[in-house]
PDB file of N, CA and C in Angstrom:
ATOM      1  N   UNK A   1       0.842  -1.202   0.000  1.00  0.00           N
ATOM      2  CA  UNK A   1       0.000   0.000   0.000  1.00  0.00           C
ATOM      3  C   UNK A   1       0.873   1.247   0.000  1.00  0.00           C
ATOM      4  N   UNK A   2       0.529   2.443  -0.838  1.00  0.00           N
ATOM      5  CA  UNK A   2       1.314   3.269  -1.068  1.00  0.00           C
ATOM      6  C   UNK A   2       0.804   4.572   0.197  1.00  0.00           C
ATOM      7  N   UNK A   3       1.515   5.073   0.415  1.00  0.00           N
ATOM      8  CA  UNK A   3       0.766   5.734   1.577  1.00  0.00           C
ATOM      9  C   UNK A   3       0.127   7.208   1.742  1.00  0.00           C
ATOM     10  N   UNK A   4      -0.391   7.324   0.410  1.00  0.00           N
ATOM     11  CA  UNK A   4      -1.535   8.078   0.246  1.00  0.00           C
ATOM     12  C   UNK A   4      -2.713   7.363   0.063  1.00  0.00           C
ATOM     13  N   UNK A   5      -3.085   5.502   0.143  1.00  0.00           N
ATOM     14  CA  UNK A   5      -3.989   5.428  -0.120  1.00  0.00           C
ATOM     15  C   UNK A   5      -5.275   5.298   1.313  1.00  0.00           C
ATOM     16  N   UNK A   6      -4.336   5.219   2.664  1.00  0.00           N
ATOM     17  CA  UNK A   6      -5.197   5.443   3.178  1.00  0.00           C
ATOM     18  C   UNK A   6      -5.385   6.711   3.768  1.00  0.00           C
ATOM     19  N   UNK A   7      -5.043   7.870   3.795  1.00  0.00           N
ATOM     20  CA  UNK A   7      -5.257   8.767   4.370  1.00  0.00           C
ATOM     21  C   UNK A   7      -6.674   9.528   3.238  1.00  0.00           C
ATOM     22  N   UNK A   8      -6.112   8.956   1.732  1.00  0.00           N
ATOM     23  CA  UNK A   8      -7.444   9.434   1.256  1.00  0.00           C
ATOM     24  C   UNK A   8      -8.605   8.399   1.359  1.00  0.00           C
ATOM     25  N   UNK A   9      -8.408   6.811   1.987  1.00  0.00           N
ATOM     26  CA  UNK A   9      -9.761   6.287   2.006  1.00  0.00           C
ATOM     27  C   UNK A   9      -9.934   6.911   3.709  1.00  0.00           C
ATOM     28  N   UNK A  10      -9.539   6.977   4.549  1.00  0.00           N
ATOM     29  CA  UNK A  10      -9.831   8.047   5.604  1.00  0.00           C
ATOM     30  C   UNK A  10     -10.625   9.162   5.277  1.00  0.00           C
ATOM     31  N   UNK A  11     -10.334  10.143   4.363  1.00  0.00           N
ATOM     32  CA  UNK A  11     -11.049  11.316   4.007  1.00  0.00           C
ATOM     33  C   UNK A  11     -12.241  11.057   3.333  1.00  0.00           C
ATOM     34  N   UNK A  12     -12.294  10.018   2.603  1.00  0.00           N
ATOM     35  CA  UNK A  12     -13.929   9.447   2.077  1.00  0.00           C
ATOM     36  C   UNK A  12     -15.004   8.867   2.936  1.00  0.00           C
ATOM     37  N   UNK A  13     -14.331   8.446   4.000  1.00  0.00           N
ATOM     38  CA  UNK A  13     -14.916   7.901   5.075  1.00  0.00           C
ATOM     39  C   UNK A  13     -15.669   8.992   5.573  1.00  0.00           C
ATOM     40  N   UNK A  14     -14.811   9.973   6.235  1.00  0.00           N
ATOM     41  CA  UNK A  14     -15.000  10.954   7.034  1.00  0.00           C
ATOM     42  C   UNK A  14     -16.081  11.908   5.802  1.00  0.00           C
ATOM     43  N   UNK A  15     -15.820  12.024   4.565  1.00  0.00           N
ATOM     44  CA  UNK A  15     -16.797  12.865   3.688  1.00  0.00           C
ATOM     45  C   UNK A  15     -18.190  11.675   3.798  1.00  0.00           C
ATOM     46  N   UNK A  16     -18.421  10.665   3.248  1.00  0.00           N
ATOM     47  CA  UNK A  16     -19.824   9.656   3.840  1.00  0.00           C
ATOM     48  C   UNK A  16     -19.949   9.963   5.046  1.00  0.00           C
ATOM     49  N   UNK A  17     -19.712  10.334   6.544  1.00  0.00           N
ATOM     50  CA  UNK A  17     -20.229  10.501   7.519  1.00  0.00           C
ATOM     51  C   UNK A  17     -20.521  11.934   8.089  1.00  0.00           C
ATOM     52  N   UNK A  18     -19.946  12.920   6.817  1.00  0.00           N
ATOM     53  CA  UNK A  18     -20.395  14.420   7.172  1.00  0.00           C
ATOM     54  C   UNK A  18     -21.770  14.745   6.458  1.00  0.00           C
ATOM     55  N   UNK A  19     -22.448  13.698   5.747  1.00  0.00           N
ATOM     56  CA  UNK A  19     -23.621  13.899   5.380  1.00  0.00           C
ATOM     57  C   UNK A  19     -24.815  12.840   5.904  1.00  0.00           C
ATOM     58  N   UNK A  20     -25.222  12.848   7.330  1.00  0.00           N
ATOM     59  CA  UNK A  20     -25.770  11.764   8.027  1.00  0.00           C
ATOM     60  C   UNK A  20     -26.853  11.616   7.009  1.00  0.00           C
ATOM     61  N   UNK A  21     -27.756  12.778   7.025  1.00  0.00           N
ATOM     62  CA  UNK A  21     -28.754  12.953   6.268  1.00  0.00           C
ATOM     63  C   UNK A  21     -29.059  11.619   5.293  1.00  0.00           C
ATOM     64  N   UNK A  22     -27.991  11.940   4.160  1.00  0.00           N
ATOM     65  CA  UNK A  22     -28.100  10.907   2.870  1.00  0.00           C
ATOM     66  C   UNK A  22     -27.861   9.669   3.299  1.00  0.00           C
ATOM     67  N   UNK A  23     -26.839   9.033   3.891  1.00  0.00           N
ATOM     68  CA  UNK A  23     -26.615   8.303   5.387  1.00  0.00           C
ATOM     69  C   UNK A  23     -27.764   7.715   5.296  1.00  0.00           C
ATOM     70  N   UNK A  24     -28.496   8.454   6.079  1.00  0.00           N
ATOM     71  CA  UNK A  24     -30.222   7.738   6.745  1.00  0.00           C
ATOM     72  C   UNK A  24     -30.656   6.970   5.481  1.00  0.00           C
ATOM     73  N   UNK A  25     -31.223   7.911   4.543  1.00  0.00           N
ATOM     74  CA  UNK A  25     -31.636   8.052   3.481  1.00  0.00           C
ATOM     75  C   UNK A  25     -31.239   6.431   2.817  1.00  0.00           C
ATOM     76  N   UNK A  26     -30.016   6.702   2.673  1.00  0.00           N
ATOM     77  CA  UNK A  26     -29.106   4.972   1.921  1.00  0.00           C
ATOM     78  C   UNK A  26     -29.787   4.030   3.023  1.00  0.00           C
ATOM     79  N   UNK A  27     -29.626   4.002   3.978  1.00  0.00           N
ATOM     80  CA  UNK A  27     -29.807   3.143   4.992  1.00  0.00           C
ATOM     81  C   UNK A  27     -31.514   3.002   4.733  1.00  0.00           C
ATOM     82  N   UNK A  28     -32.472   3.521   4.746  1.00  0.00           N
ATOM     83  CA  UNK A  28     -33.836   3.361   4.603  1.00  0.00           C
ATOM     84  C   UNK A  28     -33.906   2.502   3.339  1.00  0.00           C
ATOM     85  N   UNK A  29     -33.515   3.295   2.322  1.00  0.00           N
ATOM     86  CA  UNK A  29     -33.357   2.919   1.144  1.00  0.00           C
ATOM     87  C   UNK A  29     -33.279   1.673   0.994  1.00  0.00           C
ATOM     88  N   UNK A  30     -32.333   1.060   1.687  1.00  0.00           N
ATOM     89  CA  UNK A  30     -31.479  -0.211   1.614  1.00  0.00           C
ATOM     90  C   UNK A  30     -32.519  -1.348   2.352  1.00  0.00           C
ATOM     91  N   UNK A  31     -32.763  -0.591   3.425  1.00  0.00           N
ATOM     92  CA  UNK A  31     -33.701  -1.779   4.208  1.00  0.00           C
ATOM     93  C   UNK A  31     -35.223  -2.248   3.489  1.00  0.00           C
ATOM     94  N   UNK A  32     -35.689  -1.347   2.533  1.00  0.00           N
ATOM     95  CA  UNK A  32     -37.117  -0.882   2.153  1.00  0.00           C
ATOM     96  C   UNK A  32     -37.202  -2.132   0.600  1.00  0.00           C
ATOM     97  N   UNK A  33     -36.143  -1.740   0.031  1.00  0.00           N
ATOM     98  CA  UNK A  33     -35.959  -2.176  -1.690  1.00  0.00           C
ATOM     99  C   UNK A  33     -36.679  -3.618  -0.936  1.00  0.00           C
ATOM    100  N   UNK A  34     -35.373  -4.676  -0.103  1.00  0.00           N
ATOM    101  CA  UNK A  34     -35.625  -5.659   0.023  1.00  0.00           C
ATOM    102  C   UNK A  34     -36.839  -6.041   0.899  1.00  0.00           C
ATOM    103  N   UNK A  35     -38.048  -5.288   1.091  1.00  0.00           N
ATOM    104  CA  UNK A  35     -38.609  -5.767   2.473  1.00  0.00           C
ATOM    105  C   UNK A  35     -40.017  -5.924   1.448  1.00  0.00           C
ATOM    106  N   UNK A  36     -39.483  -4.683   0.125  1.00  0.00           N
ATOM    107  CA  UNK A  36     -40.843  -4.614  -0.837  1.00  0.00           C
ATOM    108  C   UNK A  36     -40.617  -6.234  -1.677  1.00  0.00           C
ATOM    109  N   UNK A  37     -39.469  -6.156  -2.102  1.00  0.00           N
ATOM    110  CA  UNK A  37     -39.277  -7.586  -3.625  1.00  0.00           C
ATOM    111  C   UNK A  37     -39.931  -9.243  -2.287  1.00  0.00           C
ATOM    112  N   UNK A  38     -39.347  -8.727  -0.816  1.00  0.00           N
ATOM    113  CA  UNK A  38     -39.813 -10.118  -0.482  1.00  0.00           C
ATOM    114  C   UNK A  38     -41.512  -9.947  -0.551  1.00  0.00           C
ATOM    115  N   UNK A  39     -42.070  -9.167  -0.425  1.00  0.00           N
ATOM    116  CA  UNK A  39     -43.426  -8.918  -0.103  1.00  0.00           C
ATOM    117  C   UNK A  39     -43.963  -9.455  -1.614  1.00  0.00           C
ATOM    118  N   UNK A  40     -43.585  -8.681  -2.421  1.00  0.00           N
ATOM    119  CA  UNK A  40     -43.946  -9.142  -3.873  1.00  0.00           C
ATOM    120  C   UNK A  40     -44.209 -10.275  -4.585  1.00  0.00           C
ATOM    121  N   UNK A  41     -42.637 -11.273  -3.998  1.00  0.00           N
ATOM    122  CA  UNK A  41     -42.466 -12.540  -4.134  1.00  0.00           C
ATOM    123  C   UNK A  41     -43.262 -13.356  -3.102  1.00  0.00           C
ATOM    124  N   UNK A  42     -43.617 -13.167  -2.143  1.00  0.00           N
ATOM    125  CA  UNK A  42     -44.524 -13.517  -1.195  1.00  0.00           C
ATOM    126  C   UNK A  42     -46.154 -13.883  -1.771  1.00  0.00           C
ATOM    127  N   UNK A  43     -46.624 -12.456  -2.861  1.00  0.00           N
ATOM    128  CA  UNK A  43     -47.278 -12.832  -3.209  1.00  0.00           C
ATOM    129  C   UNK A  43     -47.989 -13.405  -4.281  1.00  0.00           C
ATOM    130  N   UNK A  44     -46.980 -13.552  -5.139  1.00  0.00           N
ATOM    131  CA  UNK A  44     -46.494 -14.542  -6.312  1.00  0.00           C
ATOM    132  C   UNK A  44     -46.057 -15.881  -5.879  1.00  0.00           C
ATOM    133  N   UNK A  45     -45.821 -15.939  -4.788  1.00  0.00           N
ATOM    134  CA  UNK A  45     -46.017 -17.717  -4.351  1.00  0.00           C
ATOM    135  C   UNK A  45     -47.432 -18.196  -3.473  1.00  0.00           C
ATOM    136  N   UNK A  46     -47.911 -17.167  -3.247  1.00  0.00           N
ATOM    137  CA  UNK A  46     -49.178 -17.414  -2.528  1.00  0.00           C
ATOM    138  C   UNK A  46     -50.192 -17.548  -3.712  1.00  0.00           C
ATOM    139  N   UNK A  47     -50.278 -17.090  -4.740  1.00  0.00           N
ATOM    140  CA  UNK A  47     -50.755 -17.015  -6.251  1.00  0.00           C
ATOM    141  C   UNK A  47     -50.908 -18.270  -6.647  1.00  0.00           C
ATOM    142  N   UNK A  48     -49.842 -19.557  -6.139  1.00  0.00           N
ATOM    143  CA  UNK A  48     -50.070 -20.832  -6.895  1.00  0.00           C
ATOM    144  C   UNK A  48     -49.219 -20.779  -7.815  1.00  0.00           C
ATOM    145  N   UNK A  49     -47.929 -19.978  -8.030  1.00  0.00           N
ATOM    146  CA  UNK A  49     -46.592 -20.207  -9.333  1.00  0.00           C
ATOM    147  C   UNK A  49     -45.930 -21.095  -8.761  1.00  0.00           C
ATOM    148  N   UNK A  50     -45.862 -21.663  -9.370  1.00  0.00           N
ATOM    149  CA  UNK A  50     -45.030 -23.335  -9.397  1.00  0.00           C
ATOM    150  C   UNK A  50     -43.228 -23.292  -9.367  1.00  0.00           C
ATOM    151  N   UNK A  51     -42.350 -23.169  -8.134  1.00  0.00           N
ATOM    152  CA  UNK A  51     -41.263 -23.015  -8.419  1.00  0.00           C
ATOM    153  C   UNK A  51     -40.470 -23.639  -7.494  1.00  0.00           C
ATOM    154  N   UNK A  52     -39.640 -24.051  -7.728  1.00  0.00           N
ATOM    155  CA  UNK A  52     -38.648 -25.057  -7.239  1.00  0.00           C
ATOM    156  C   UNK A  52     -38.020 -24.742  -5.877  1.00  0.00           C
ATOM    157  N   UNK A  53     -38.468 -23.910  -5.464  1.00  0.00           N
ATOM    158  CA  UNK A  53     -37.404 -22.996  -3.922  1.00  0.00           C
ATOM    159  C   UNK A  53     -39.293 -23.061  -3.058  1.00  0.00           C
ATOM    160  N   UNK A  54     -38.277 -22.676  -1.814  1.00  0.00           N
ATOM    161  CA  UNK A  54     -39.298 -22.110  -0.564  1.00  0.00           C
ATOM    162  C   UNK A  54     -39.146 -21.088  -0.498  1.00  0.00           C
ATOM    163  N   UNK A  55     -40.188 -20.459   0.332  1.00  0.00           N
ATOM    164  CA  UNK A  55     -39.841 -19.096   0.794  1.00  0.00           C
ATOM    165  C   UNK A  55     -39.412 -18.778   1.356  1.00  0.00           C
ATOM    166  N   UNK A  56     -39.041 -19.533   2.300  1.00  0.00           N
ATOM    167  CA  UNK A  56     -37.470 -19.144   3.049  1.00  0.00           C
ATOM    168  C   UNK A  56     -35.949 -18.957   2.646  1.00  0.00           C
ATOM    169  N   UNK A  57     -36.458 -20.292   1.557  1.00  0.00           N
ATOM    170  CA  UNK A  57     -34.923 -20.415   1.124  1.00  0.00           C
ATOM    171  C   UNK A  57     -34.773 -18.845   0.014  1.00  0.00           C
ATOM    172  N   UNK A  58     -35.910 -18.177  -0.739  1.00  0.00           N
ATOM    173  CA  UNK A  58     -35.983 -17.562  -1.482  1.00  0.00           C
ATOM    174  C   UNK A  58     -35.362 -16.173  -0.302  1.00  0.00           C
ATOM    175  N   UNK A  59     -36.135 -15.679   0.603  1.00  0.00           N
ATOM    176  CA  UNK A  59     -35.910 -14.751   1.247  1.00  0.00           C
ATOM    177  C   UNK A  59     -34.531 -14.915   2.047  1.00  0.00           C
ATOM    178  N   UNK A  60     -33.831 -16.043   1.723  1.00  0.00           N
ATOM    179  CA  UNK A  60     -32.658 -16.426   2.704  1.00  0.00           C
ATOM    180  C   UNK A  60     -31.501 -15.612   0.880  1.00  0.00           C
ATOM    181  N   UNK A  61     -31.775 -16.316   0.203  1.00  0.00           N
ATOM    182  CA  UNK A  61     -31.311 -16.115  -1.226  1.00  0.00           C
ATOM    183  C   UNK A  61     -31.123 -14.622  -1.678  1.00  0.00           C
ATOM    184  N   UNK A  62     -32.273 -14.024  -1.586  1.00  0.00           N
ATOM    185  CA  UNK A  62     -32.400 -12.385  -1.654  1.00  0.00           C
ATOM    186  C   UNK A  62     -32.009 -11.708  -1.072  1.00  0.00           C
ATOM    187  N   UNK A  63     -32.218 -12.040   0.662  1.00  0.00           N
ATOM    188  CA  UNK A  63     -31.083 -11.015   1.477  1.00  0.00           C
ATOM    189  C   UNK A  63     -29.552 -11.125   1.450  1.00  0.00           C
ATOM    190  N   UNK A  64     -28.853 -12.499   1.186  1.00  0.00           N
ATOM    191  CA  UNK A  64     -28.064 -12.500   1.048  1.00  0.00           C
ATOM    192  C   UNK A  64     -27.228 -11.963  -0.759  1.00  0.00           C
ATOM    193  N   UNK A  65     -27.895 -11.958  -1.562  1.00  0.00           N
ATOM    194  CA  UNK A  65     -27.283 -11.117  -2.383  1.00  0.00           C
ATOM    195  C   UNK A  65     -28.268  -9.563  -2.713  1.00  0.00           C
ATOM    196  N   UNK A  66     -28.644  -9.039  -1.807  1.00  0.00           N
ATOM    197  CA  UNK A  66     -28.971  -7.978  -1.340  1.00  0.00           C
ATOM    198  C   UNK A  66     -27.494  -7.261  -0.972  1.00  0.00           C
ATOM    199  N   UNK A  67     -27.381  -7.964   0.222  1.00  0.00           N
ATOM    200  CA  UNK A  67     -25.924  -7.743   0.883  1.00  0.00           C
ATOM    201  C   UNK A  67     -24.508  -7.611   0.384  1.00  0.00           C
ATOM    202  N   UNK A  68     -24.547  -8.680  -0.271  1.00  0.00           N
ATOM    203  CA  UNK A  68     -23.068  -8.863  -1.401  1.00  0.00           C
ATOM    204  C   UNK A  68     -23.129  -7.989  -2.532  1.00  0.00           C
ATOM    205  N   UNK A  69     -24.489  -7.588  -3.131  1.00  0.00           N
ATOM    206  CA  UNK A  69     -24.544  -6.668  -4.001  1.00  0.00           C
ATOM    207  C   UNK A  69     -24.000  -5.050  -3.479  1.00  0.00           C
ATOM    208  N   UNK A  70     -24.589  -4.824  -1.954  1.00  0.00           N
ATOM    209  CA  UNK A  70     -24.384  -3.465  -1.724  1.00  0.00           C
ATOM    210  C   UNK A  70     -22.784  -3.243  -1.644  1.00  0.00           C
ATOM    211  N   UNK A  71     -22.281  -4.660  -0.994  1.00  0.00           N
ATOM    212  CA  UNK A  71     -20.945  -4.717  -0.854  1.00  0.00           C
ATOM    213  C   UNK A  71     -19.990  -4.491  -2.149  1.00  0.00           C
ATOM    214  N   UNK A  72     -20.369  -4.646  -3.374  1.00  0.00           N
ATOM    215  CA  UNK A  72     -19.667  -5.057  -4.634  1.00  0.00           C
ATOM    216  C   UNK A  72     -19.676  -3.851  -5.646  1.00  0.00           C
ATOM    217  N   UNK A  73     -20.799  -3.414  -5.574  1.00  0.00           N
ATOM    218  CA  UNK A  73     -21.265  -2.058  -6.179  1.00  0.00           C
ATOM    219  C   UNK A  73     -20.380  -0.988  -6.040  1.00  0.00           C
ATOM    220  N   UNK A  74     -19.968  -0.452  -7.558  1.00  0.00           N
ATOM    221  CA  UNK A  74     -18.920   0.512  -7.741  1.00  0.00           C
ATOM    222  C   UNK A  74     -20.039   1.389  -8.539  1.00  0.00           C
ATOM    223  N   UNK A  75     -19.256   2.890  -8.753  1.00  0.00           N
ATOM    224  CA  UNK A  75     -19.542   3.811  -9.388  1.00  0.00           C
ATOM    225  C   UNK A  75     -18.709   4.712 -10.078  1.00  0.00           C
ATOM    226  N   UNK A  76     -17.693   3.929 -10.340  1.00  0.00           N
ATOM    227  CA  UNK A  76     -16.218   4.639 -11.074  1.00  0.00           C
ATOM    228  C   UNK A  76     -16.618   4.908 -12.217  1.00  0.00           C
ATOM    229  N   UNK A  77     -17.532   4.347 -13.229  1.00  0.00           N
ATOM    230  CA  UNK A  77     -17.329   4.904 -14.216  1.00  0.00           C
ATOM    231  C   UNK A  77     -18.386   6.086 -14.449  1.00  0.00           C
ATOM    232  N   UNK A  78     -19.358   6.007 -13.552  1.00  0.00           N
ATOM    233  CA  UNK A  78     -20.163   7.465 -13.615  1.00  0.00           C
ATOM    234  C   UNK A  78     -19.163   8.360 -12.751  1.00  0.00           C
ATOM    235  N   UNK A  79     -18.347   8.259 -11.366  1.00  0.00           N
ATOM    236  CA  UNK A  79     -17.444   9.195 -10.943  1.00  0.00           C
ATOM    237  C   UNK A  79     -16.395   9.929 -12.270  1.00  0.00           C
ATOM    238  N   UNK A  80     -15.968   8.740 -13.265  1.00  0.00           N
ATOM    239  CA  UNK A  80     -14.749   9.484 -13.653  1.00  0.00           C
ATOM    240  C   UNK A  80     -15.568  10.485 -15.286  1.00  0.00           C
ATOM    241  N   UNK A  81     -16.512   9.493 -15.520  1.00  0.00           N
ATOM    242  CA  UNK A  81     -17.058  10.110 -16.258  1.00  0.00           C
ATOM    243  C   UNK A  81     -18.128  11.490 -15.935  1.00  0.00           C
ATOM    244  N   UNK A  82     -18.519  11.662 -15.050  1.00  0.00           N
ATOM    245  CA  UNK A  82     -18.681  12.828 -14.521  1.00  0.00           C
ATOM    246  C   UNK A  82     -17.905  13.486 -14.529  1.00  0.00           C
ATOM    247  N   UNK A  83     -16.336  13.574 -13.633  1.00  0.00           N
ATOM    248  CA  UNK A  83     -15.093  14.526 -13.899  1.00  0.00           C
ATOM    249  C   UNK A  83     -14.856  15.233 -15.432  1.00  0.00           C
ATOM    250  N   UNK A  84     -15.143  13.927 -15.835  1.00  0.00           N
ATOM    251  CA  UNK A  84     -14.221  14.486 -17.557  1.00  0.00           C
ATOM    252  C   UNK A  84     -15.139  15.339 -18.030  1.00  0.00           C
ATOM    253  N   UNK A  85     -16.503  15.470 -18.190  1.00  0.00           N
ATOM    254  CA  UNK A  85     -17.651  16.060 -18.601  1.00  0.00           C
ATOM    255  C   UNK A  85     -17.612  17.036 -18.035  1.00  0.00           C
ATOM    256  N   UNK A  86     -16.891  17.081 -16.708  1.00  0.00           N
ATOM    257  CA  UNK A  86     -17.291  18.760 -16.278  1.00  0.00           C
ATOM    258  C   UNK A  86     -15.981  19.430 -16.195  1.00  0.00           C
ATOM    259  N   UNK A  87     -15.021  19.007 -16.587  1.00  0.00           N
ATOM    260  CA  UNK A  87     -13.779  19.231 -17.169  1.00  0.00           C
ATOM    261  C   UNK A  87     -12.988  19.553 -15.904  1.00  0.00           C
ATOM    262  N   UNK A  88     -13.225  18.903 -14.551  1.00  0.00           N
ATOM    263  CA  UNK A  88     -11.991  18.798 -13.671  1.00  0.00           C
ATOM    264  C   UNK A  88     -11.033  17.225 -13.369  1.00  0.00           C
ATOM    265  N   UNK A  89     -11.410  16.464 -14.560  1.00  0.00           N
ATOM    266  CA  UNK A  89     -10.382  15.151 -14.712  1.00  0.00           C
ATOM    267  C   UNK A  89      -9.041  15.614 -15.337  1.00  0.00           C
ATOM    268  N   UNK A  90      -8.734  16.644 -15.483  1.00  0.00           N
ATOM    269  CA  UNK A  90      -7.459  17.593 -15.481  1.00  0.00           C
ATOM    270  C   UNK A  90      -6.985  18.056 -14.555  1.00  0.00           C
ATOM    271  N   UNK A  91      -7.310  18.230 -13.581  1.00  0.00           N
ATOM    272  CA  UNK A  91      -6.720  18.988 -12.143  1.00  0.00           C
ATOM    273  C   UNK A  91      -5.707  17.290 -11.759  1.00  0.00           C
ATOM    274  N   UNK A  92      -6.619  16.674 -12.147  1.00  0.00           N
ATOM    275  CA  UNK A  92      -5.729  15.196 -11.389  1.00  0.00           C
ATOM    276  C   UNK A  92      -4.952  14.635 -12.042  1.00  0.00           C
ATOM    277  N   UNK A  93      -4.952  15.272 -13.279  1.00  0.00           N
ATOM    278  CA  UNK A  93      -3.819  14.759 -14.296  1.00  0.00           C
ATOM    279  C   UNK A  93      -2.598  15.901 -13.867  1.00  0.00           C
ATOM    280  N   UNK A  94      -2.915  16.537 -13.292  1.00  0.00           N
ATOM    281  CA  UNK A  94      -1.604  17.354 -13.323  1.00  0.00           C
ATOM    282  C   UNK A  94      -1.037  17.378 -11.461  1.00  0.00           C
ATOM    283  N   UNK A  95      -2.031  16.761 -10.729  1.00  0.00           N
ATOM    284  CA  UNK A  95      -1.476  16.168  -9.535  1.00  0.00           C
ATOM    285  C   UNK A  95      -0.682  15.237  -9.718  1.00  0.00           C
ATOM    286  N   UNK A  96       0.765  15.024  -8.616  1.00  0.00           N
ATOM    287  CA  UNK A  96       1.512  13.551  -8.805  1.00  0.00           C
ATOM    288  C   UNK A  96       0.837  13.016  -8.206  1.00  0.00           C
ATOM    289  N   UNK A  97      -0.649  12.285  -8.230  1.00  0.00           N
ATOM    290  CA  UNK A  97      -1.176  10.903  -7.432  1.00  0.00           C
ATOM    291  C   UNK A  97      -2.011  10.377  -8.545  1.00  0.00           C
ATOM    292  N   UNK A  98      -2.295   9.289  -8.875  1.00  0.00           N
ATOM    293  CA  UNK A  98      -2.793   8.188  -9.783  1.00  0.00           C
ATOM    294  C   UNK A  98      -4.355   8.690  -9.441  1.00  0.00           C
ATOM    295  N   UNK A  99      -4.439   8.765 -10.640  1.00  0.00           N
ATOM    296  CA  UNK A  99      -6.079   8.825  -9.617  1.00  0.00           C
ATOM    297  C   UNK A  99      -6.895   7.721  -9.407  1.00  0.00           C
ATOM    298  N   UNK A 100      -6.451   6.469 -10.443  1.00  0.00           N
ATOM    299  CA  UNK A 100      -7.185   5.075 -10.180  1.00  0.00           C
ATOM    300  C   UNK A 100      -7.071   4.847  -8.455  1.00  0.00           C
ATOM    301  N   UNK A 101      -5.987   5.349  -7.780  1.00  0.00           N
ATOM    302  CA  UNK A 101      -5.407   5.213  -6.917  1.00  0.00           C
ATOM    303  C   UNK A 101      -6.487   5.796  -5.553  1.00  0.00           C
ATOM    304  N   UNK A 102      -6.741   7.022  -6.163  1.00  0.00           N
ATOM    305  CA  UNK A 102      -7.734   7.377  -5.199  1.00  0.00           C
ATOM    306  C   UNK A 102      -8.862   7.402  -5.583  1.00  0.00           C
ATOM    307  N   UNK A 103      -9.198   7.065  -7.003  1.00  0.00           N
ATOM    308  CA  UNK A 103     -10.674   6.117  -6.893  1.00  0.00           C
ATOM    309  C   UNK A 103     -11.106   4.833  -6.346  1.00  0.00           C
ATOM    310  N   UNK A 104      -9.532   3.977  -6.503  1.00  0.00           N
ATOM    311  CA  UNK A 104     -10.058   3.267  -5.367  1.00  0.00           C
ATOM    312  C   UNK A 104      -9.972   3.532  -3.497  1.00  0.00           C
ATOM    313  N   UNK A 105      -9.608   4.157  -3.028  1.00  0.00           N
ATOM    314  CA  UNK A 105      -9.184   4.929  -1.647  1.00  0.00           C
ATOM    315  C   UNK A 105     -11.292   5.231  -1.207  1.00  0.00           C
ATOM    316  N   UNK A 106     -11.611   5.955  -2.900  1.00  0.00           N
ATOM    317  CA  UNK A 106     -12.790   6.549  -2.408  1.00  0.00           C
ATOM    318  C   UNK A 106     -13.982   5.282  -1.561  1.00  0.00           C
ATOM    319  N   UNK A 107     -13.793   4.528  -3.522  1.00  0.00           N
ATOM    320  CA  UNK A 107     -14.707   3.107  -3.270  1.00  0.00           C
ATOM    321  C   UNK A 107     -13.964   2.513  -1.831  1.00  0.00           C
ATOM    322  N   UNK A 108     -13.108   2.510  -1.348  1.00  0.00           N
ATOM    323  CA  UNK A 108     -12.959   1.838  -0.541  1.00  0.00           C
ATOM    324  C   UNK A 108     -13.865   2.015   0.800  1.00  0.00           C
ATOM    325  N   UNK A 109     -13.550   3.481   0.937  1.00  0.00           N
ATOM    326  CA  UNK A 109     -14.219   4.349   1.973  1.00  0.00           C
ATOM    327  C   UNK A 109     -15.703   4.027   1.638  1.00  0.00           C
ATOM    328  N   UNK A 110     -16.713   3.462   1.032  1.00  0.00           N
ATOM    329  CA  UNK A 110     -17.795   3.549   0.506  1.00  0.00           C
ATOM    330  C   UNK A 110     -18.105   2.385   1.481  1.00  0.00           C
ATOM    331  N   UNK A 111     -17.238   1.344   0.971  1.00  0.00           N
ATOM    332  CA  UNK A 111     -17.584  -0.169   1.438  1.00  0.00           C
ATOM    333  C   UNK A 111     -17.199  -0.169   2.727  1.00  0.00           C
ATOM    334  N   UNK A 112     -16.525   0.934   3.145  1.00  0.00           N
ATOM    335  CA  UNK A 112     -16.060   0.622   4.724  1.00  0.00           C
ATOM    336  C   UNK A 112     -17.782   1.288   5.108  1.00  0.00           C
ATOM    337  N   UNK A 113     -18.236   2.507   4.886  1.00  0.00           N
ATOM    338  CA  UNK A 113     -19.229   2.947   5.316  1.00  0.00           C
ATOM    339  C   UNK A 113     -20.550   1.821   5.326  1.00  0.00           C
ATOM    340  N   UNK A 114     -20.480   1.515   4.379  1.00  0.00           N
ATOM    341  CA  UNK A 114     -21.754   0.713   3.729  1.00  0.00           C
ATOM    342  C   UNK A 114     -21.845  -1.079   4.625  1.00  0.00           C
ATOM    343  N   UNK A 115     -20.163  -1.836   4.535  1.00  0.00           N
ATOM    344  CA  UNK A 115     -20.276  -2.316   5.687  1.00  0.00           C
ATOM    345  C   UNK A 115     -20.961  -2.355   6.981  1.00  0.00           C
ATOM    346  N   UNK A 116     -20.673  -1.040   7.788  1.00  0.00           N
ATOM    347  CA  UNK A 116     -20.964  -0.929   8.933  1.00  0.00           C
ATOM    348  C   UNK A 116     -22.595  -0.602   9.128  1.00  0.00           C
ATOM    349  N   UNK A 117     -22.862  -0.161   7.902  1.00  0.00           N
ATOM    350  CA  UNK A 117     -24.483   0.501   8.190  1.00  0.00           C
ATOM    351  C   UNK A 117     -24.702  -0.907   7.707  1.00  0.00           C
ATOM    352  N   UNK A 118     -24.507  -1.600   6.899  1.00  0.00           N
ATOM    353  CA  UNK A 118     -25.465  -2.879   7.204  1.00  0.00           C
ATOM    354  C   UNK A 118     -25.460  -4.107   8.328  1.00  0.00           C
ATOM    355  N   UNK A 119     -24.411  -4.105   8.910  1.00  0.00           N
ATOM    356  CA  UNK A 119     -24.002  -4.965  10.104  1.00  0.00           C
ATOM    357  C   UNK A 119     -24.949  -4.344  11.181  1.00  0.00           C
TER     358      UNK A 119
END
């Protein structure tokens, strides 16, 4: 590890927790998506559709890549492509730091946040 990469996944951290607000928001968000698709699927098996799983095992299935999904989920290419479009993916070309470098520092800081709010 080069040792700018954690002081900037530190600062991403600390930028996700200066906005509790959105915070909440992700966190509602997060709990709600999955509470609606089990409800849905709930009542598409109560319907009489013929399918090879239970509903447990289905709702065991869904939360768990619920979870691994929030965990896995990047946004680098709308981040960098945003930069270039608004024409400050030049400021970082002319910094000495990689910026893959602190795009990943950012994502990192994401999954550290996103971790903890789902635990």
């Amino acid at each position: 590890m080069n040792k700018s990469f954690i002081p900037f996944a530190k600062y991403y951290i600390q930028v996700v927790l200066m906005f509790p607000a959105s915070l909440i928001i992700w966190i509602i968000i997060s709990f709600i998506e999955p509470i609606l698709m089990i409800a849905v699927w709930r009542v598409v098996l109560e319907a009489g559709t013929k399918i090879s799983f239970s509903f447990q095992q289905f709702v065991t299935y869904y939360l768990l890549s619920t979870v691994f999904y929030r965990i896995v989920q990047v946004w680098s290419l709308e981040d960098i492509s945003r930069t270039i479009y608004s024409g400050t993916f030049s400021n970082w070309l002319l910094k000495p730091l990689f910026y893959l470098k602190i795009d990943l520092a950012h994502n990192f800081g994401l999954k550290v946040t996103r971790l903890i709010t789902i635990i």
